[in-house]
N, C-alpha and C. Protein backbone atom coordinates (compact mmCIF):
# COMPACT_ATOMS: atom_id res chain seq x y z
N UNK A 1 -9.48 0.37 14.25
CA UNK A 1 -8.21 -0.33 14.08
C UNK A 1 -7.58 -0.58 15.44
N UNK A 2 -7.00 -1.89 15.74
CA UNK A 2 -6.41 -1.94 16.92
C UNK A 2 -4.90 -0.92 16.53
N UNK A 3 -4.08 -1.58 17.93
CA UNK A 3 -2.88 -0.86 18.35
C UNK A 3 -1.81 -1.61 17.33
N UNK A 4 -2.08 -2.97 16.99
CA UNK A 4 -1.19 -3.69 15.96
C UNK A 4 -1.09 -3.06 14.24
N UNK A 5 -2.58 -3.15 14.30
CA UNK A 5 -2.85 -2.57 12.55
C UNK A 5 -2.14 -1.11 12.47
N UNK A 6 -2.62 -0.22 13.47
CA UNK A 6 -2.09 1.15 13.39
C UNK A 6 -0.72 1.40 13.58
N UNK A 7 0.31 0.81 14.73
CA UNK A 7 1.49 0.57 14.41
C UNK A 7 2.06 0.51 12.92
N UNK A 8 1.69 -1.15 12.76
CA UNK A 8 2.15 -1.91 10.78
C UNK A 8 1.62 -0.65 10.16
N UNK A 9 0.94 -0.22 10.03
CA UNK A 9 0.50 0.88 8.77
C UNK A 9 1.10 1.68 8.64
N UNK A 10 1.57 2.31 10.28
CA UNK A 10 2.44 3.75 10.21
C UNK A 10 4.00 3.38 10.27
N UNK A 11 4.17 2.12 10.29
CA UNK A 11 6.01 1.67 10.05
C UNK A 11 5.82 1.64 8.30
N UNK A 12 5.22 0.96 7.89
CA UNK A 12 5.12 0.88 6.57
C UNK A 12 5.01 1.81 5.97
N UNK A 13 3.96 3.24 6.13
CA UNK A 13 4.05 4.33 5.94
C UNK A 13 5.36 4.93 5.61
N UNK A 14 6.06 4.92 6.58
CA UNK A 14 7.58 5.23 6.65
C UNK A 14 8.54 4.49 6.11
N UNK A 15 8.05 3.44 5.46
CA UNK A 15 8.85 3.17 4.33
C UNK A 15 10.11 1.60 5.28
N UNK A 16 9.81 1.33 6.46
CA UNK A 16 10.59 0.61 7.46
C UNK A 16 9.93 -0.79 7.16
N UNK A 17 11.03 -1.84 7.31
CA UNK A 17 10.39 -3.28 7.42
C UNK A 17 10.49 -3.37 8.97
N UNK A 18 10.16 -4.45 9.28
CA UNK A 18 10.37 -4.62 10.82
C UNK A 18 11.59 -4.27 11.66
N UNK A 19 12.73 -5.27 10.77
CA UNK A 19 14.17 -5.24 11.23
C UNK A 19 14.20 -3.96 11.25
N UNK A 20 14.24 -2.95 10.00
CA UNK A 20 14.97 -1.84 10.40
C UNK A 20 14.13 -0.96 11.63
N UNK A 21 13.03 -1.11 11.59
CA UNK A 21 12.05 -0.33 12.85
C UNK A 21 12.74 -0.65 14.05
N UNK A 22 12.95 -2.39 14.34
CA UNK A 22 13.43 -2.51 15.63
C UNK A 22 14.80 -2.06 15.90
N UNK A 23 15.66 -1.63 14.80
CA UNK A 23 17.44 -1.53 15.01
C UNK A 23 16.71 0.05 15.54
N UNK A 24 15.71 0.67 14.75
CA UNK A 24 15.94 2.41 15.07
C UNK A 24 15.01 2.48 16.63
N UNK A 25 14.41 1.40 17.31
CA UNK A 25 14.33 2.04 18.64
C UNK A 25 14.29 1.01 19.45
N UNK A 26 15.42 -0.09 19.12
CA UNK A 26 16.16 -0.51 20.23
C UNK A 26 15.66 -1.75 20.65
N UNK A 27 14.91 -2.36 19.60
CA UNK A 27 14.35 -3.45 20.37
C UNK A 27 14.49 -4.32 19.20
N UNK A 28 14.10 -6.06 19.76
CA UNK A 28 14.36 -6.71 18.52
C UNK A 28 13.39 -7.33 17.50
N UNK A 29 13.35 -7.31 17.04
CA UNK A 29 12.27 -7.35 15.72
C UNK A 29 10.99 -8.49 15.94
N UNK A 30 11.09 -9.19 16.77
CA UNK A 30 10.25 -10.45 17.34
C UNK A 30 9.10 -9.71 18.51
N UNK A 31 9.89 -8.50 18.86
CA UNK A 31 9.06 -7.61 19.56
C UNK A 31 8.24 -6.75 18.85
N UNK A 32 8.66 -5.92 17.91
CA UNK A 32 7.76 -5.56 17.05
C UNK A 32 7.08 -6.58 16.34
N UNK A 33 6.96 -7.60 15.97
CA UNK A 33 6.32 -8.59 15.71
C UNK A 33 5.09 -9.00 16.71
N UNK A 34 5.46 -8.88 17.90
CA UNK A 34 4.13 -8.94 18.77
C UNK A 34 3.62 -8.25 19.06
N UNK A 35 3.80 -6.65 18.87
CA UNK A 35 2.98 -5.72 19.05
C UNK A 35 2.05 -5.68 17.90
N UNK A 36 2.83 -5.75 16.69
CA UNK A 36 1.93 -5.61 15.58
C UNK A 36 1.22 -6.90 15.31
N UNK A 37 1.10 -7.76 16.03
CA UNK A 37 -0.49 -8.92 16.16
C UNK A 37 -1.31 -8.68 17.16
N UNK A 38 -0.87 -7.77 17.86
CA UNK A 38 -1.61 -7.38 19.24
C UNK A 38 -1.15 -8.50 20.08
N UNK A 39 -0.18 -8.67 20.62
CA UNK A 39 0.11 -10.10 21.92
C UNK A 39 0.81 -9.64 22.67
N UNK A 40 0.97 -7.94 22.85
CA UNK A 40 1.59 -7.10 23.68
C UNK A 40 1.58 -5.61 23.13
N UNK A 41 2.59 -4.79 24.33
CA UNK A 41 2.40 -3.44 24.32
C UNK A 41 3.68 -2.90 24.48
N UNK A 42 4.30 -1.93 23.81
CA UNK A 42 5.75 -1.57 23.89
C UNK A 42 5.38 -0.85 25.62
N UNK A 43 6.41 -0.06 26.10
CA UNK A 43 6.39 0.13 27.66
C UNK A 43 5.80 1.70 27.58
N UNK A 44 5.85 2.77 28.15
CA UNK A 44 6.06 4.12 27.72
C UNK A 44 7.06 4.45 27.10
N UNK A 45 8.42 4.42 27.48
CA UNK A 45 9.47 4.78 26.81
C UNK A 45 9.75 4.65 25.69
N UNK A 46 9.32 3.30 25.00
CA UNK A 46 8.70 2.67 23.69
C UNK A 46 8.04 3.45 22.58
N UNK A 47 6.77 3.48 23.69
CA UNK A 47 6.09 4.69 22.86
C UNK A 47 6.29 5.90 22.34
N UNK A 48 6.84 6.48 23.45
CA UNK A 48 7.38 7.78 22.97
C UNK A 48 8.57 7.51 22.00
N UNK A 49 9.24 7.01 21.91
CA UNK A 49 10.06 6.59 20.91
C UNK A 49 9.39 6.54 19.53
N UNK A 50 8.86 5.42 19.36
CA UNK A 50 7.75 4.96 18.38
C UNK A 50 6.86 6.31 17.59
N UNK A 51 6.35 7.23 18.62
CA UNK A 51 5.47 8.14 18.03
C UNK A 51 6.24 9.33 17.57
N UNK A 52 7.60 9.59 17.98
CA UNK A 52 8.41 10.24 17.59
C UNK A 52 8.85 10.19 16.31
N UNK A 53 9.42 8.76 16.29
CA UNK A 53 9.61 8.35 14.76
C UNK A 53 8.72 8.40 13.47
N UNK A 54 7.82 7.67 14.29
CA UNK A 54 6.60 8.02 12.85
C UNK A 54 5.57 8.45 12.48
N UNK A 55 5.89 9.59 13.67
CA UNK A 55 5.50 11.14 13.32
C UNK A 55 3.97 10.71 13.64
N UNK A 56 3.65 10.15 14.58
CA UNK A 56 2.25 9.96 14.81
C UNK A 56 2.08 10.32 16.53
N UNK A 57 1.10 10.22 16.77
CA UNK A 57 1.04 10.77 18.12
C UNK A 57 0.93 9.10 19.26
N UNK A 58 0.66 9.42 20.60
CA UNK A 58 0.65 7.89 21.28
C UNK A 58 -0.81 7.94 21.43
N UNK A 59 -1.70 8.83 21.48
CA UNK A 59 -2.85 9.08 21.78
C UNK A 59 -3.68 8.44 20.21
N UNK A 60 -2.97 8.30 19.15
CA UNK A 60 -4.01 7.61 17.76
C UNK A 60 -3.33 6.26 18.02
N UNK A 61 -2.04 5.74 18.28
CA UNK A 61 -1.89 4.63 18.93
C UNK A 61 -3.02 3.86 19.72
N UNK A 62 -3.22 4.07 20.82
CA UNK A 62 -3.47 3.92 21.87
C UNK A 62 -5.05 4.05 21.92
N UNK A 63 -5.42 4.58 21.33
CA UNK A 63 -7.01 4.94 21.11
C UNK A 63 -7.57 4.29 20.10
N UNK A 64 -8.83 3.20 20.48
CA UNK A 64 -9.46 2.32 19.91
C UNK A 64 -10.17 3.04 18.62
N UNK A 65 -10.93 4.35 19.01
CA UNK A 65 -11.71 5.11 17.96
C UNK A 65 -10.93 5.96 17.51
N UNK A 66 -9.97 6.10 17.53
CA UNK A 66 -9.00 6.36 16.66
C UNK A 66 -9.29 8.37 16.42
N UNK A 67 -9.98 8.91 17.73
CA UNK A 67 -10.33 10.21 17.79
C UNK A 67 -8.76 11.06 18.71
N UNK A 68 -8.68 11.71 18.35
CA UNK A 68 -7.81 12.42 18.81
C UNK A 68 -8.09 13.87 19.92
N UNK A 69 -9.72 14.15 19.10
CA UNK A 69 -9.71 15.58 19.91
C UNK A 69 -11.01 15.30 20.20
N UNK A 70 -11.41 16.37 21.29
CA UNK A 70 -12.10 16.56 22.04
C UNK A 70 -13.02 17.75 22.00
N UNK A 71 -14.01 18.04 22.91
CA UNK A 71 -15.15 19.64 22.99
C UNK A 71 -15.09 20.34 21.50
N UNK A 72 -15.49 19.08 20.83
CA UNK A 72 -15.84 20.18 19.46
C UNK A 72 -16.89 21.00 19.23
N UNK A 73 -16.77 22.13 18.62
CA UNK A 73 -17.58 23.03 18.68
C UNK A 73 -18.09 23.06 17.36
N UNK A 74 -19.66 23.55 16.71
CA UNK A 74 -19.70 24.00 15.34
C UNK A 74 -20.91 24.73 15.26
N UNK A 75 -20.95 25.73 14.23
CA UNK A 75 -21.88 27.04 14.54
C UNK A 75 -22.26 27.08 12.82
N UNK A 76 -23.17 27.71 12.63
CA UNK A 76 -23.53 28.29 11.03
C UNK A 76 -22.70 29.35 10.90
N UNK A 77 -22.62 29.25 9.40
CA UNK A 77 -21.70 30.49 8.75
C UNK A 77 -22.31 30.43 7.24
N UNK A 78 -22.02 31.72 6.95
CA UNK A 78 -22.72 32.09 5.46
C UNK A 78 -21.58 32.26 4.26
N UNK A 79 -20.87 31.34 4.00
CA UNK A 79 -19.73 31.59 3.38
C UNK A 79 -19.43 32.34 2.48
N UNK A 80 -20.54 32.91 1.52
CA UNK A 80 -20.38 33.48 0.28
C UNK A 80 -20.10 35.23 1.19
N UNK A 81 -20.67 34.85 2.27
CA UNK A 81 -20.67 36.48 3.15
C UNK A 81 -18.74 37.04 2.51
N UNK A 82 -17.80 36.11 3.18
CA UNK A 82 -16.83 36.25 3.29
C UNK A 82 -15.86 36.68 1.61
N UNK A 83 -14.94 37.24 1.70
CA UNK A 83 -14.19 38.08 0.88
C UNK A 83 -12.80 37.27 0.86
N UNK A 84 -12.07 36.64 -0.27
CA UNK A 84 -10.32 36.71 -0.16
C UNK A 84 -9.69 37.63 0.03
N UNK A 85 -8.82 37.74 1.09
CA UNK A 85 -8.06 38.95 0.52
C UNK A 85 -6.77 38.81 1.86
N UNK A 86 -5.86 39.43 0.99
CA UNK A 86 -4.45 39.17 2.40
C UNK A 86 -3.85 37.70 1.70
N UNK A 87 -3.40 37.16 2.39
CA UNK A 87 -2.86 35.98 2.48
C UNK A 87 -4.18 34.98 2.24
N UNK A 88 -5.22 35.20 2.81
CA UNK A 88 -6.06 34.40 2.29
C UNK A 88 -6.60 34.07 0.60
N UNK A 89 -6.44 32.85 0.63
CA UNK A 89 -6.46 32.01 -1.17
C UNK A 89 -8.30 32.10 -1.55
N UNK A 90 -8.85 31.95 -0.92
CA UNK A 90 -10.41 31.77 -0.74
C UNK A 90 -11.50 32.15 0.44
N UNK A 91 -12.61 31.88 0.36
CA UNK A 91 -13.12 32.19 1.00
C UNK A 91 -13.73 31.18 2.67
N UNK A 92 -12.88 30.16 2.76
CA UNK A 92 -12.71 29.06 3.19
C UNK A 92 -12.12 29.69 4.04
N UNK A 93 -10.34 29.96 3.92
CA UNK A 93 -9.38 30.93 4.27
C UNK A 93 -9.97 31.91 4.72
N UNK A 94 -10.59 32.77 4.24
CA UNK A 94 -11.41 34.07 4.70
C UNK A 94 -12.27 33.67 6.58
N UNK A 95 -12.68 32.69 6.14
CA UNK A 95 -13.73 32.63 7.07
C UNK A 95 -12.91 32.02 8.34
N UNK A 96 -12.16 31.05 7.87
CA UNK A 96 -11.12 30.37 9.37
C UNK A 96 -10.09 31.86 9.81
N UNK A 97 -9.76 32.90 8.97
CA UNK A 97 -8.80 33.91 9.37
C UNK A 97 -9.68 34.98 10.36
N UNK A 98 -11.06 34.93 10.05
CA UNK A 98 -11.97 36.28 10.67
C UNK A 98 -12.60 35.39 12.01
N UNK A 99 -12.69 33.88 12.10
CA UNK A 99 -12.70 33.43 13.15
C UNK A 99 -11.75 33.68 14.28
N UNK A 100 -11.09 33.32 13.75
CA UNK A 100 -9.28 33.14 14.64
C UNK A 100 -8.13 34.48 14.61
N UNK A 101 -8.27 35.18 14.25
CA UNK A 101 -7.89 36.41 13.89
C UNK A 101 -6.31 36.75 15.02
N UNK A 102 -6.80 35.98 16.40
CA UNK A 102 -5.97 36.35 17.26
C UNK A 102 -5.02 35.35 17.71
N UNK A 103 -5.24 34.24 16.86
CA UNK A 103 -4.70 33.07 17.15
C UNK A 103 -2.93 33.58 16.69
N UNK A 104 -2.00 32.53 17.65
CA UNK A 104 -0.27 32.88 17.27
C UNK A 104 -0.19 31.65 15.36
N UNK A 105 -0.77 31.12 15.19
CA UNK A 105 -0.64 30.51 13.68
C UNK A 105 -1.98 29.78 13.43
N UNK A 106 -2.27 29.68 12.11
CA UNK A 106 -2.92 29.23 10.78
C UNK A 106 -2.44 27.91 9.78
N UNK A 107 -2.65 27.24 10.40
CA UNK A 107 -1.79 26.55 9.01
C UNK A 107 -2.97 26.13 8.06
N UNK A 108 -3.44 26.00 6.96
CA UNK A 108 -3.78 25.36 5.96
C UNK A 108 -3.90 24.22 5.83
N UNK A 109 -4.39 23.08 5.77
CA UNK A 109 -4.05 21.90 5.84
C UNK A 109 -4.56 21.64 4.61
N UNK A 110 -4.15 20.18 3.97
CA UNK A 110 -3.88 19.56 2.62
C UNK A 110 -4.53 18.06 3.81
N UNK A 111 -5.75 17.97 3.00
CA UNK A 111 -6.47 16.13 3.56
C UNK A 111 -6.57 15.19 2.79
N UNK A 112 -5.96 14.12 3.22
CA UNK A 112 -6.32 13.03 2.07
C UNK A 112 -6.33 12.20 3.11
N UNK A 113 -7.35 11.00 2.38
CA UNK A 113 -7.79 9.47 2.93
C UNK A 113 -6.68 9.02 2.78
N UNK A 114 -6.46 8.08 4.21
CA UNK A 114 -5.60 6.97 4.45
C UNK A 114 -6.26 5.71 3.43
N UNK A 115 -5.61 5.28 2.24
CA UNK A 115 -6.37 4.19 1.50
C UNK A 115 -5.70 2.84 2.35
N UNK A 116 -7.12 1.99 1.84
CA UNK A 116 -7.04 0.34 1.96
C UNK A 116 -6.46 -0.27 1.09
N UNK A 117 -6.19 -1.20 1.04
CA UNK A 117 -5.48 -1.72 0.22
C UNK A 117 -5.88 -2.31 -1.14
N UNK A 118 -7.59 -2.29 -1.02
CA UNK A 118 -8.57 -2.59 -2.05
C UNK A 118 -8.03 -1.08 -2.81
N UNK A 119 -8.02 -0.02 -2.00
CA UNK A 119 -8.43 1.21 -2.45
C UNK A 119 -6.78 1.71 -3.38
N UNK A 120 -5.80 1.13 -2.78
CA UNK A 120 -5.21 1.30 -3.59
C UNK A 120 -4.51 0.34 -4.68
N UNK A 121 -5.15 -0.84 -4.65
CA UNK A 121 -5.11 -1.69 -6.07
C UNK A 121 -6.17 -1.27 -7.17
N UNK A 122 -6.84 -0.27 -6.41
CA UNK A 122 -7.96 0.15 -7.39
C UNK A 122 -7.18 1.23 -8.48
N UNK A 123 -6.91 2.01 -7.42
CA UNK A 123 -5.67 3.48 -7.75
C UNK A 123 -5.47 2.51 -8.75
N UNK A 124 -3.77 1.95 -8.33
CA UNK A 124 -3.01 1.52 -8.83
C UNK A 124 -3.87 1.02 -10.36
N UNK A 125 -4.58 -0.03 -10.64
CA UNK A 125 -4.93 -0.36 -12.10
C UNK A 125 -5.66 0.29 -12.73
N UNK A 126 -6.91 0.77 -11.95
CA UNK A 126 -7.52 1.57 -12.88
C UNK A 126 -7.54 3.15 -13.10
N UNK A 127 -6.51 4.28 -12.60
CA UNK A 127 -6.10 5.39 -12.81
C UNK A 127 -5.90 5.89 -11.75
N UNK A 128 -4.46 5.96 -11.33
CA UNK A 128 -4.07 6.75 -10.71
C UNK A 128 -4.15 8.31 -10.29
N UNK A 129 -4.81 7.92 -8.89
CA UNK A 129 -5.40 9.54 -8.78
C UNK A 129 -6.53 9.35 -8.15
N UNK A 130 -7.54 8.31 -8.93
CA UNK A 130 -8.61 8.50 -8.88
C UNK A 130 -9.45 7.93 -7.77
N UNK A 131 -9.35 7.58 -6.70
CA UNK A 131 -9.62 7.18 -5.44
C UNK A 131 -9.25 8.59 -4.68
N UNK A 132 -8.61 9.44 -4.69
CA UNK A 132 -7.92 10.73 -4.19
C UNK A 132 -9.09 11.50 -4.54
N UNK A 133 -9.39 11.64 -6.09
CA UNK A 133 -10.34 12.70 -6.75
C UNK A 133 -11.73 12.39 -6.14
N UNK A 134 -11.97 10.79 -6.02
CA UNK A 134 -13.40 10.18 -5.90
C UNK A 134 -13.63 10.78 -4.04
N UNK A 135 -12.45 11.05 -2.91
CA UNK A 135 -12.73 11.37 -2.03
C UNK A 135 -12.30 13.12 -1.73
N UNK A 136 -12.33 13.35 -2.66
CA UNK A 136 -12.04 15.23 -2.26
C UNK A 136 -13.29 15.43 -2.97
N UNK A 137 -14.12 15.09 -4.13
CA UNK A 137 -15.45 15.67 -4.45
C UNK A 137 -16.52 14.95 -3.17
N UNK A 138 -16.48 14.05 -2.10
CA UNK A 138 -17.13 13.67 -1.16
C UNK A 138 -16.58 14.80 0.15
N UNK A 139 -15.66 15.38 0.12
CA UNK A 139 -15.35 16.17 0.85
C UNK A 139 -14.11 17.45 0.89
N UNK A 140 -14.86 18.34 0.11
CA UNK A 140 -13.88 19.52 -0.21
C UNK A 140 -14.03 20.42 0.63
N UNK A 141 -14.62 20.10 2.24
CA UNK A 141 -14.22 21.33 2.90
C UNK A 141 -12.68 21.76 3.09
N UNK A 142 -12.10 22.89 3.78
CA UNK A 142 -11.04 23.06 4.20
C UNK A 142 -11.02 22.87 5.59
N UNK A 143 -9.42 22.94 5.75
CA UNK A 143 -9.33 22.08 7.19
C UNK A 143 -8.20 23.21 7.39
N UNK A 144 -7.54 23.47 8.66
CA UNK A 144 -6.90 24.12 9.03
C UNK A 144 -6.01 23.40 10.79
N UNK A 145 -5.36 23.74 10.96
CA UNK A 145 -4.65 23.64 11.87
C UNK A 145 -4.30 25.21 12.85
N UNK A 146 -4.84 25.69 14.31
CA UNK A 146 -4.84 27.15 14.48
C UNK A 146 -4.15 26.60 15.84
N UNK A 147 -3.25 27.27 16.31
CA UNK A 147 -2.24 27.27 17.35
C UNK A 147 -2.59 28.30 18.28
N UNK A 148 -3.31 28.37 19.08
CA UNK A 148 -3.43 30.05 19.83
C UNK A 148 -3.26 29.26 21.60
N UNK A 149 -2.65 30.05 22.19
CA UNK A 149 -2.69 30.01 23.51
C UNK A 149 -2.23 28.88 24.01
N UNK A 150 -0.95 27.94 23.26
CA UNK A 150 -0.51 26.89 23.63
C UNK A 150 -1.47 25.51 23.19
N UNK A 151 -2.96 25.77 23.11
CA UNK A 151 -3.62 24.70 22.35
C UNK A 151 -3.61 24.77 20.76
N UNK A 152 -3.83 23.59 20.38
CA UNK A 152 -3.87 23.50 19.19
C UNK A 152 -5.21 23.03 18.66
N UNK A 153 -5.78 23.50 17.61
CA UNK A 153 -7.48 23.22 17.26
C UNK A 153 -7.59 22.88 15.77
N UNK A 154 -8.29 21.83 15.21
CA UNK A 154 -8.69 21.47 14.38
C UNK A 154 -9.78 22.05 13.92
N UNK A 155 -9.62 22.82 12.85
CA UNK A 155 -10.94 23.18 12.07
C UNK A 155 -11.27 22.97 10.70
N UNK A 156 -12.51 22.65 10.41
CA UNK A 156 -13.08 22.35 9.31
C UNK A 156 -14.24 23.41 9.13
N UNK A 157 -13.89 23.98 7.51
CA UNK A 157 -14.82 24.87 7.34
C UNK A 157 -15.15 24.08 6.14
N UNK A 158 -16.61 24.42 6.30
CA UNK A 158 -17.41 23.92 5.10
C UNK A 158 -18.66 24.61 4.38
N UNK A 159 -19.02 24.49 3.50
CA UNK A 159 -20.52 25.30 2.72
C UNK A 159 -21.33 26.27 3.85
N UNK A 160 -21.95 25.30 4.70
CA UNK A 160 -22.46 26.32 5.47
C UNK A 160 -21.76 26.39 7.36
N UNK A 161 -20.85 25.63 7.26
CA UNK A 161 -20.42 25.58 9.00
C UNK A 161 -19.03 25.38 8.98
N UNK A 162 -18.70 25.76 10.21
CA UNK A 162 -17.32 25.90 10.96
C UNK A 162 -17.19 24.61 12.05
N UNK A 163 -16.39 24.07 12.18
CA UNK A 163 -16.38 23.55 13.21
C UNK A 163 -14.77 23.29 13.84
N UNK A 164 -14.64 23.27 15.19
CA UNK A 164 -13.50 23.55 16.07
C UNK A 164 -13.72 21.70 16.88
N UNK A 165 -12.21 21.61 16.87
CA UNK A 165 -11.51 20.44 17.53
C UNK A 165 -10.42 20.71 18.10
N UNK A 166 -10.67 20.88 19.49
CA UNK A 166 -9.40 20.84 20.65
C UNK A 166 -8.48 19.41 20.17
N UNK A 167 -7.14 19.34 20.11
CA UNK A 167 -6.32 18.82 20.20
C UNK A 167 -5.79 18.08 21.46
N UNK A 168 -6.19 16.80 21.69
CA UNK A 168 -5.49 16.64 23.15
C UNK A 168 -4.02 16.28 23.04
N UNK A 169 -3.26 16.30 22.37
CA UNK A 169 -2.03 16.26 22.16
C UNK A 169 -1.21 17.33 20.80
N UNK A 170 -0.28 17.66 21.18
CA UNK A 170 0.04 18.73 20.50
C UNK A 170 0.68 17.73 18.96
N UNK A 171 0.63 18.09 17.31
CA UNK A 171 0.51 17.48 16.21
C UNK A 171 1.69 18.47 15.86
N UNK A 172 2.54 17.28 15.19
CA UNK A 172 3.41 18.65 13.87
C UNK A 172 2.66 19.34 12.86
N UNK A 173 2.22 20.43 12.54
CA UNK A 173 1.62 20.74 11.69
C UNK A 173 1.99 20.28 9.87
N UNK A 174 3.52 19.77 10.15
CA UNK A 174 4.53 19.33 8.34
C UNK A 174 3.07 17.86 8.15
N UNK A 175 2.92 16.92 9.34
CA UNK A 175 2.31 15.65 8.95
C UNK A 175 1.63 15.31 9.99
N UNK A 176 0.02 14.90 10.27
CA UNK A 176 0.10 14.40 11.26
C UNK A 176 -1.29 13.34 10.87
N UNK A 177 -1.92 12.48 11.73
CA UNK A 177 -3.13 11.69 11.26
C UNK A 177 -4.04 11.04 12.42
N UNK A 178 -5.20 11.76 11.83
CA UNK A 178 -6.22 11.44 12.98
C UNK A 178 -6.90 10.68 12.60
N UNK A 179 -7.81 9.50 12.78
CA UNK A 179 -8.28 8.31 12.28
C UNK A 179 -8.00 7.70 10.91
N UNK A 180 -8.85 8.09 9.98
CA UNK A 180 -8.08 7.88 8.54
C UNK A 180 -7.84 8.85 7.80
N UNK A 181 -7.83 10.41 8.25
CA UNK A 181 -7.18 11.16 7.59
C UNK A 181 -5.78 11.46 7.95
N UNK A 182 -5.18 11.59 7.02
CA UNK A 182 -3.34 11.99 6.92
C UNK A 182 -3.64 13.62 6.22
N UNK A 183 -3.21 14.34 7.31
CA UNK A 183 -3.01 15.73 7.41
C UNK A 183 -1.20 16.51 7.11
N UNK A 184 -1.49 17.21 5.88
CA UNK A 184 -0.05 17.71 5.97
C UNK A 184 -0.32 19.18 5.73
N UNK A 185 0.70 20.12 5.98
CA UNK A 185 0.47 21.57 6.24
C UNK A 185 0.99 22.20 4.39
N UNK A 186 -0.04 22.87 3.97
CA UNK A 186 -0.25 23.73 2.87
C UNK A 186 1.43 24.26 2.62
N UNK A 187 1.53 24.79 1.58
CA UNK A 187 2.71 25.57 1.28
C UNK A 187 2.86 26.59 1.77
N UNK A 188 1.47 27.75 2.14
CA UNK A 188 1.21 29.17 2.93
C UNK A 188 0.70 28.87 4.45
N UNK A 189 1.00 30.31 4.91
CA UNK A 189 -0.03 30.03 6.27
C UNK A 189 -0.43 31.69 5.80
N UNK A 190 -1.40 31.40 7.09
CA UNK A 190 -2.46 32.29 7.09
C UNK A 190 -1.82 33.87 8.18
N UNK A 191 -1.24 33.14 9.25
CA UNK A 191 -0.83 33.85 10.42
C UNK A 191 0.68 33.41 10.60
């Protein structure tokens, strides 16, 4: 996705038409109009504005592949090894808590696909839900959000592996979205 599409998606997201986007950071709506065709670039100050508001980072802006993190790591794990217990809901939980054990927070994360617009006229007529259901049985690992040492790391645990994603920019853990997933933080944490 360029810098235009990803903008429009995440104003719209937020529920903003143009006008009101441009009254809330200062610019006039003919300007957001050319960013979101791609025929320009808000300044820095812009940006940070912009990514503030809608809760997105400047780095998924700004980034063609739409990757956010970096030096990922991933190793085998034997999941059934692992036990619930504590605050942990499963054994998913189990296994990201005995990894990270020393980390300052845990969050849980809740993943869902960013839909297309095919994808959600599909929703929409033929059962609601079911574009959501059709992509959590394609991917029911758990995902987590772990805060230790001022970095922040993306992890995905799955059937048989773990895997770790440095954060190059620090994410609210309430909402945040890295290519086409929209990440929001569980009701519990772990730590």
């Amino acid at each position: 996705m360029t810098f235009g599409e990803k903008l429009r998606e995440a104003r719209k997201d937020a529920g903003l038409s143009q006008e009101e986007f441009a009254e809330k950071i200062g610019v006039s709506r003919s300007a957001v109009a050319k960013w979101e065709s791609d025929r320009g670039l808000p300044d820095v100050g812009n940006l940070k504005v912009i990514a503030s508001l809608l809760n997105i980072s400047i780095d998924y802006l700004l980034d063609d592949d739409s990757r956010l993190t970096f030096n990922e790591t991933r190793e085998p794990i034997d999941l059934e090894s692992y036990t619930k217990s504590g605050k942990c809901r499963d054994k998913k939980d189990a296994a990201c808590f005995a990894k990270y054990a020393e980390a300052d927070a845990i969050y849980p994360l809740i993943r869902r696909k960013k839909q297309s617009l095919l994808e959600k006229t599909v929703d929409f007529f033929v059962q609601p839900g079911i574009v959501q259901i059709a992509d959590y049985m394609n991917d029911s690992d758990g995902y987590y959000l772990v805060d230790k040492g001022g970095k922040q790391l993306l992890i995905r645990v799955g059937q048989d592996f773990i895997s770790s994603s440095e954060l190059a920019s620090r994410v609210d853990p309430k909402r945040f979205v890295i290519g086409n997933n929209v990440f929001s933080k569980s009701t519990y944490q772990l730590i």
